[in-house]
C-alpha atoms as a PDB file:
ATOM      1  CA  UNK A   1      98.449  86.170 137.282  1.00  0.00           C
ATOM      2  CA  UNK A   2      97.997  81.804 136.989  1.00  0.00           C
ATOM      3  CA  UNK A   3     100.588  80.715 134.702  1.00  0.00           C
ATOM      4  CA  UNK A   4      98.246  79.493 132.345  1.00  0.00           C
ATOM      5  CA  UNK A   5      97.332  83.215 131.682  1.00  0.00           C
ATOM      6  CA  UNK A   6     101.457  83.733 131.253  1.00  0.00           C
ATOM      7  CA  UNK A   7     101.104  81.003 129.066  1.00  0.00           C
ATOM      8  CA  UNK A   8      98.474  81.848 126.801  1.00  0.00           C
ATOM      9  CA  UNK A   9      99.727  85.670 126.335  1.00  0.00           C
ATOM     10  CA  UNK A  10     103.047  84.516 125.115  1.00  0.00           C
ATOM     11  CA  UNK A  11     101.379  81.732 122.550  1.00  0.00           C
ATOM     12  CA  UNK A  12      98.751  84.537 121.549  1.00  0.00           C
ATOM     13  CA  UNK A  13     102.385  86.604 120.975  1.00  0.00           C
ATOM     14  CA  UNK A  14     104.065  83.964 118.735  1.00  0.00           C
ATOM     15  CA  UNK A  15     100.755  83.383 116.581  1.00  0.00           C
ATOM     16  CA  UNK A  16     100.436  86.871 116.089  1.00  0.00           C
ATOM     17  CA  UNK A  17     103.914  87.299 114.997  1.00  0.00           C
ATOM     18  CA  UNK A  18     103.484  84.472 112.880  1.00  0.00           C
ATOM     19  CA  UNK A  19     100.703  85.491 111.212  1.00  0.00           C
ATOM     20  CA  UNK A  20     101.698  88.855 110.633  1.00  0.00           C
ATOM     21  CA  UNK A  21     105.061  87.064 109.542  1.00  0.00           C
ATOM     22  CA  UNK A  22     104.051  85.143 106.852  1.00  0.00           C
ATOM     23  CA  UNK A  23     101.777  87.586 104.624  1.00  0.00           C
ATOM     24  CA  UNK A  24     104.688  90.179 105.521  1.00  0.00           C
ATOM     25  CA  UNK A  25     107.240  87.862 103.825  1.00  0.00           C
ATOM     26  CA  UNK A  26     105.148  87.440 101.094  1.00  0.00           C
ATOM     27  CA  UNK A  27     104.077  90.642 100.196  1.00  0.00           C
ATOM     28  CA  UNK A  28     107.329  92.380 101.205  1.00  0.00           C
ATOM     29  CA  UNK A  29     109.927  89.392 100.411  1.00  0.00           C
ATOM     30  CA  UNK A  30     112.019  91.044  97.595  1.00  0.00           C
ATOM     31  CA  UNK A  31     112.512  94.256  99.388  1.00  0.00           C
ATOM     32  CA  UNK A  32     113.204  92.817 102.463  1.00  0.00           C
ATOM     33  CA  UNK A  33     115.949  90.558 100.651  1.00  0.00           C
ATOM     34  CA  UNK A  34     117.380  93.780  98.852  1.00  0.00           C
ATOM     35  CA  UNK A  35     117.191  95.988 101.793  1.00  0.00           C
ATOM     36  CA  UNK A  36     119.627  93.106 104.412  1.00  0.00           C
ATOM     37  CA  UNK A  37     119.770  91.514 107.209  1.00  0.00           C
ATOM     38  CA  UNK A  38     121.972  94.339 109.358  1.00  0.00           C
ATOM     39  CA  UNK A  39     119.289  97.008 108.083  1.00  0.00           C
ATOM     40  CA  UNK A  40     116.266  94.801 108.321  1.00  0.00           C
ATOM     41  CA  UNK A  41     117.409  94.056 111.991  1.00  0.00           C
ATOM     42  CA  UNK A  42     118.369  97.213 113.048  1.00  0.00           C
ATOM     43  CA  UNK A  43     114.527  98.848 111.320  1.00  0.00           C
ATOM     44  CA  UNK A  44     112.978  96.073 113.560  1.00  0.00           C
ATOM     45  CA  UNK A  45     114.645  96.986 116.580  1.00  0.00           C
ATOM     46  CA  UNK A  46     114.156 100.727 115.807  1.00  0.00           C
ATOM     47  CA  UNK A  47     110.644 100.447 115.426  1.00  0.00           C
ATOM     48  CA  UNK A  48     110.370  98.002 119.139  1.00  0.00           C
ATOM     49  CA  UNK A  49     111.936 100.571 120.877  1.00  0.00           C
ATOM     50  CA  UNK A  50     109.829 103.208 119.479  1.00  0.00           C
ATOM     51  CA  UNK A  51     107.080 101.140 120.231  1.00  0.00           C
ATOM     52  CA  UNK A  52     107.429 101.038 123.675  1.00  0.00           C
ATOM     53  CA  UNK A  53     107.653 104.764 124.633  1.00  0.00           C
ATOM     54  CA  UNK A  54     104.158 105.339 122.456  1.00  0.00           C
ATOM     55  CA  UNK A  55     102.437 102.675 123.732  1.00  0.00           C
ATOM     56  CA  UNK A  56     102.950 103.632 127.670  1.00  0.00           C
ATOM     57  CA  UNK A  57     102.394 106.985 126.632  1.00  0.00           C
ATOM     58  CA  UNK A  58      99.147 106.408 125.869  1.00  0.00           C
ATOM     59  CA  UNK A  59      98.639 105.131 128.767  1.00  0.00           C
ATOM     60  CA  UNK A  60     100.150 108.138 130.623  1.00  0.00           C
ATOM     61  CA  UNK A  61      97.490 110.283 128.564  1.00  0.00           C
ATOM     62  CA  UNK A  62      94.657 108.403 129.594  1.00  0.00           C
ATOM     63  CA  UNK A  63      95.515 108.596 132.825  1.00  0.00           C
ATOM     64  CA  UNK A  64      95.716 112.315 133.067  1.00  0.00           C
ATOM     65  CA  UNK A  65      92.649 112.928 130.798  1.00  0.00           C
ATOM     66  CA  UNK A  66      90.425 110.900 133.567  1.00  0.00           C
ATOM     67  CA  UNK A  67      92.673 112.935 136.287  1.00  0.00           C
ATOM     68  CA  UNK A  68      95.405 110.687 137.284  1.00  0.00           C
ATOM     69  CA  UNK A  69      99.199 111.406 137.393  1.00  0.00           C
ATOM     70  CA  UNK A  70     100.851 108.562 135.192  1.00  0.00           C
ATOM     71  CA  UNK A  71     103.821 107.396 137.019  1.00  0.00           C
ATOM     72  CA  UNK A  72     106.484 104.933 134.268  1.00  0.00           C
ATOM     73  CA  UNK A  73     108.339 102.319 135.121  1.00  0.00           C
ATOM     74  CA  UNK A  74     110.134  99.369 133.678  1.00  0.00           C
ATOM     75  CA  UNK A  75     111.719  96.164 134.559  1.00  0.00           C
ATOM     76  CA  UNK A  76     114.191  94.689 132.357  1.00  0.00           C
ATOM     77  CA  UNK A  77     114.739  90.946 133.982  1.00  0.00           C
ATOM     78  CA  UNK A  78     111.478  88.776 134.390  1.00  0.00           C
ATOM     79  CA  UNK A  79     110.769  85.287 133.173  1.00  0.00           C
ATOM     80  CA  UNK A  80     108.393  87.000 130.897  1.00  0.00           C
ATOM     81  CA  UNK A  81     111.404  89.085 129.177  1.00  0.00           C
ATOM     82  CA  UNK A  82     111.273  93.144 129.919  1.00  0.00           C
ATOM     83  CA  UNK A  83     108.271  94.602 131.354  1.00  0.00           C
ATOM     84  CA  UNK A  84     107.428  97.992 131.032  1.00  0.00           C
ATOM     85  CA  UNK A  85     104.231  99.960 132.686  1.00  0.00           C
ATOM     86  CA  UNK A  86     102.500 103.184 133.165  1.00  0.00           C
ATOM     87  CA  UNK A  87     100.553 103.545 136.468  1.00  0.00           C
ATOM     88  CA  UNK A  88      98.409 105.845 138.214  1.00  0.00           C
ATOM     89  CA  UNK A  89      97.642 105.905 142.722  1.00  0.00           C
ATOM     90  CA  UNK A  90      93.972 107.173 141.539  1.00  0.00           C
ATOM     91  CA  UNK A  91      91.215 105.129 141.989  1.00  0.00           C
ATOM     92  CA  UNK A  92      89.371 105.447 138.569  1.00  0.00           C
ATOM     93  CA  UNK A  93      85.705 104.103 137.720  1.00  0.00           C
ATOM     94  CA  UNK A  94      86.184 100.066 136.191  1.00  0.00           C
ATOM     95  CA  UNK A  95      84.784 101.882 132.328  1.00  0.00           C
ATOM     96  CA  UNK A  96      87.508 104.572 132.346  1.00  0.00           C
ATOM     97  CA  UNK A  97      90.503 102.093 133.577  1.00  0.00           C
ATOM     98  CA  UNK A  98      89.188  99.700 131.055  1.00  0.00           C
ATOM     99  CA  UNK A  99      89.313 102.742 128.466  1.00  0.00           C
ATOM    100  CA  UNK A 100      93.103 103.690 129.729  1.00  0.00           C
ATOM    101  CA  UNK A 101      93.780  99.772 129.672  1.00  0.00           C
ATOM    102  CA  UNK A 102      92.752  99.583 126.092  1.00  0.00           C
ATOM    103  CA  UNK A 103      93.846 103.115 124.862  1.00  0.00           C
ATOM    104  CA  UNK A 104      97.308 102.063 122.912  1.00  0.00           C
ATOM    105  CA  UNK A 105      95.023 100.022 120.874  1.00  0.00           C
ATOM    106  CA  UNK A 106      93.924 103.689 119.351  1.00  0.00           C
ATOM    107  CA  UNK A 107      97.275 103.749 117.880  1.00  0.00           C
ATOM    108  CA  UNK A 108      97.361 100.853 116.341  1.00  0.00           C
ATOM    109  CA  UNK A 109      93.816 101.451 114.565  1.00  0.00           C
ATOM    110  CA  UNK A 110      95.300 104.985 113.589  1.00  0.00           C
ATOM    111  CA  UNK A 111      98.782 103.100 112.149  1.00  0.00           C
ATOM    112  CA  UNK A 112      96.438 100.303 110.415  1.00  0.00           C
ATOM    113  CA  UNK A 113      94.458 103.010 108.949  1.00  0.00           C
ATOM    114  CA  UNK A 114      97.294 104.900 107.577  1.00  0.00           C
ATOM    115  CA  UNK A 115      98.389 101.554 106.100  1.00  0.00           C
ATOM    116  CA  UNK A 116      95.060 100.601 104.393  1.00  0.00           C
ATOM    117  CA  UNK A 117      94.338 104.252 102.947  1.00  0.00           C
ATOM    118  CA  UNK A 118      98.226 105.773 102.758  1.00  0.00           C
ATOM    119  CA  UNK A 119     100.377 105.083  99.313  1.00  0.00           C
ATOM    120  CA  UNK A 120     103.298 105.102 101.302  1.00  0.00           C
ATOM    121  CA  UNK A 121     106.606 103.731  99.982  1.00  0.00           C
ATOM    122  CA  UNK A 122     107.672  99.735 100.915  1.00  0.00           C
ATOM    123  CA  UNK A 123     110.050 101.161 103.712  1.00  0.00           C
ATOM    124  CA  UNK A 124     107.406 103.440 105.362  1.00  0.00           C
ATOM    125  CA  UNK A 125     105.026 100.560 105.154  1.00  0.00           C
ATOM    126  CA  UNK A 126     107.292  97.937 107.141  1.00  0.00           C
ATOM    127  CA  UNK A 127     107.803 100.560 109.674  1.00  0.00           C
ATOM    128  CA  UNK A 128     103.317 101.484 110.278  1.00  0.00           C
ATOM    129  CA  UNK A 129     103.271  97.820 110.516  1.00  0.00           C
ATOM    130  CA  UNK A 130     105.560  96.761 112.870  1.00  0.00           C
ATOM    131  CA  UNK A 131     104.907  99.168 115.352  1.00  0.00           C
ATOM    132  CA  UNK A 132     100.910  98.558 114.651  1.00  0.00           C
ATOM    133  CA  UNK A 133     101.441  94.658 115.237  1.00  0.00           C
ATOM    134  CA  UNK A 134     104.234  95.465 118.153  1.00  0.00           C
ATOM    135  CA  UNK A 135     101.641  97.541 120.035  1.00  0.00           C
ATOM    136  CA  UNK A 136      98.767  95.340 119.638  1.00  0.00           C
ATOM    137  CA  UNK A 137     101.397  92.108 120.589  1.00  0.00           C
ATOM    138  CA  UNK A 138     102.494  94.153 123.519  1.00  0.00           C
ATOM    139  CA  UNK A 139      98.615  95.067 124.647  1.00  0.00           C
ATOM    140  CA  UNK A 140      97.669  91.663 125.277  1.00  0.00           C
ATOM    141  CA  UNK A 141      97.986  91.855 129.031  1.00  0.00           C
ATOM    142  CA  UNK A 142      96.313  95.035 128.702  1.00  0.00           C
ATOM    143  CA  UNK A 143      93.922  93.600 126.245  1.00  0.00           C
ATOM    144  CA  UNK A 144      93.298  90.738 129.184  1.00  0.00           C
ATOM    145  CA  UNK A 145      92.783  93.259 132.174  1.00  0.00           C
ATOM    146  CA  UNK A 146      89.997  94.917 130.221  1.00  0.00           C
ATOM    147  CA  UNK A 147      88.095  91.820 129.471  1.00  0.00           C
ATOM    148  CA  UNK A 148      88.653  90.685 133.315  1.00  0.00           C
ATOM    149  CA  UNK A 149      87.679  93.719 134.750  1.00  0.00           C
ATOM    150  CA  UNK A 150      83.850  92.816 132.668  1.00  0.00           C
ATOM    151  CA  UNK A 151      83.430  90.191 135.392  1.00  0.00           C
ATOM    152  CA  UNK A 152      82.960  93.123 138.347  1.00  0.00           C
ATOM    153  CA  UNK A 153      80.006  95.334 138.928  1.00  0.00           C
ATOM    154  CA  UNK A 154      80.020  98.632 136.708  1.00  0.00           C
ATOM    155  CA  UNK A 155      80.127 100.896 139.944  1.00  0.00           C
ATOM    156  CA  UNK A 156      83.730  99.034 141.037  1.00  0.00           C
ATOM    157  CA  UNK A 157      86.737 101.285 141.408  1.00  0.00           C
ATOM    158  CA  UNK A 158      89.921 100.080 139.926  1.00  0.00           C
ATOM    159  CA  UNK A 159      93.760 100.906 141.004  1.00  0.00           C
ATOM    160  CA  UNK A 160      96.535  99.870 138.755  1.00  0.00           C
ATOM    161  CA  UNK A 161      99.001  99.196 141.124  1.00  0.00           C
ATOM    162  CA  UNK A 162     102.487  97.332 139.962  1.00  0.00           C
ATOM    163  CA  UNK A 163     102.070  93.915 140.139  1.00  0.00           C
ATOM    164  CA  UNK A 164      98.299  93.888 139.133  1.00  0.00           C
ATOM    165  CA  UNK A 165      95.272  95.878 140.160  1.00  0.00           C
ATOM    166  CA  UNK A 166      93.026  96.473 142.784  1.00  0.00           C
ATOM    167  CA  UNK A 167      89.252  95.977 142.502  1.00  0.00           C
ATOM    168  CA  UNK A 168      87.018  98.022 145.226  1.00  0.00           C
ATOM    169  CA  UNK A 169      83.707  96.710 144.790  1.00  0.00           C
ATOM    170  CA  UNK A 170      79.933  96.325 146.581  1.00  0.00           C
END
């Protein structure tokens, strides 16, 4: 990946979080005051770690619903921070790896959904929307790899292998 692309995800990261950050603040400011810094902390974290699981699961799901074998991994020390990853050794048609590429973002459309249309209380709230805006922050790669992929013919096959992917094409 060129480091500009590096680049750009993590800016496209920090934007997001801060524009999630400051309606957030605003609409939740007194109960995030009343509710402290140890418990606001320790909700955030909470909600990053279950984050991560859901988000590679859904990968994993996609996988096996277009006949693949997910396979997980993660690495915790990159100059990106921790990376984590759900891969398949099946070749699978470019339109169904760009559906398994873009499949967490069906969670966070289900979590903003439940947010928009759910009377849930404050704390129940802060949780749907962190892990919403955690998923979609952490599904920018993913996010990327689907619009790349538009750039190949429709009848390329597509590996996700590790460190990237591999394109078979005619």
């Amino acid at each position: 990946m060129p480091r500009r692309v590096k680049i750009a995800i993590i800016l496209a990261g920090l934007l997001g979080t801060f524009v999630f950050a400051v309606p957030f603040g605003v609409i939740y400011g007194d109960f995030i005051v009343g509710f402290g810094t140890v418990n606001w902390t320790l909700l955030f974290l909470g909600c990053v770690v279950a984050t991560i699981p859901l988000h590679e699961g859904m990968h994993g799901l996609f996988f096996r619903l277009y006949g693949g074998k997910a396979k997980f991994g993660a690495k915790l020390w990159t100059p990106l921070g921790p990376v984590f990853w759900a891969t398949s050794e099946k070749m699978f048609p470019r339109r169904q790896f760009q559906m398994i590429s873009l499949a967490p973002q069906l969670l966070t459309l289900l979590l903003s959904s439940f947010i928009v249309l759910g009377g849930f209380p404050p704390i129940m709230q802060m949780v749907l929307i962190i892990v919403a805006v955690g998923n979609l922050l952490g599904g920018a790669f993913d996010i990327y790899l689907a619009v790349l992929l538009r750039r190949y013919p429709s009848s390329s096959m597509v590996r996700d292998i590790k460190d990237g992917l591999e394109v078979c094409y005619q």
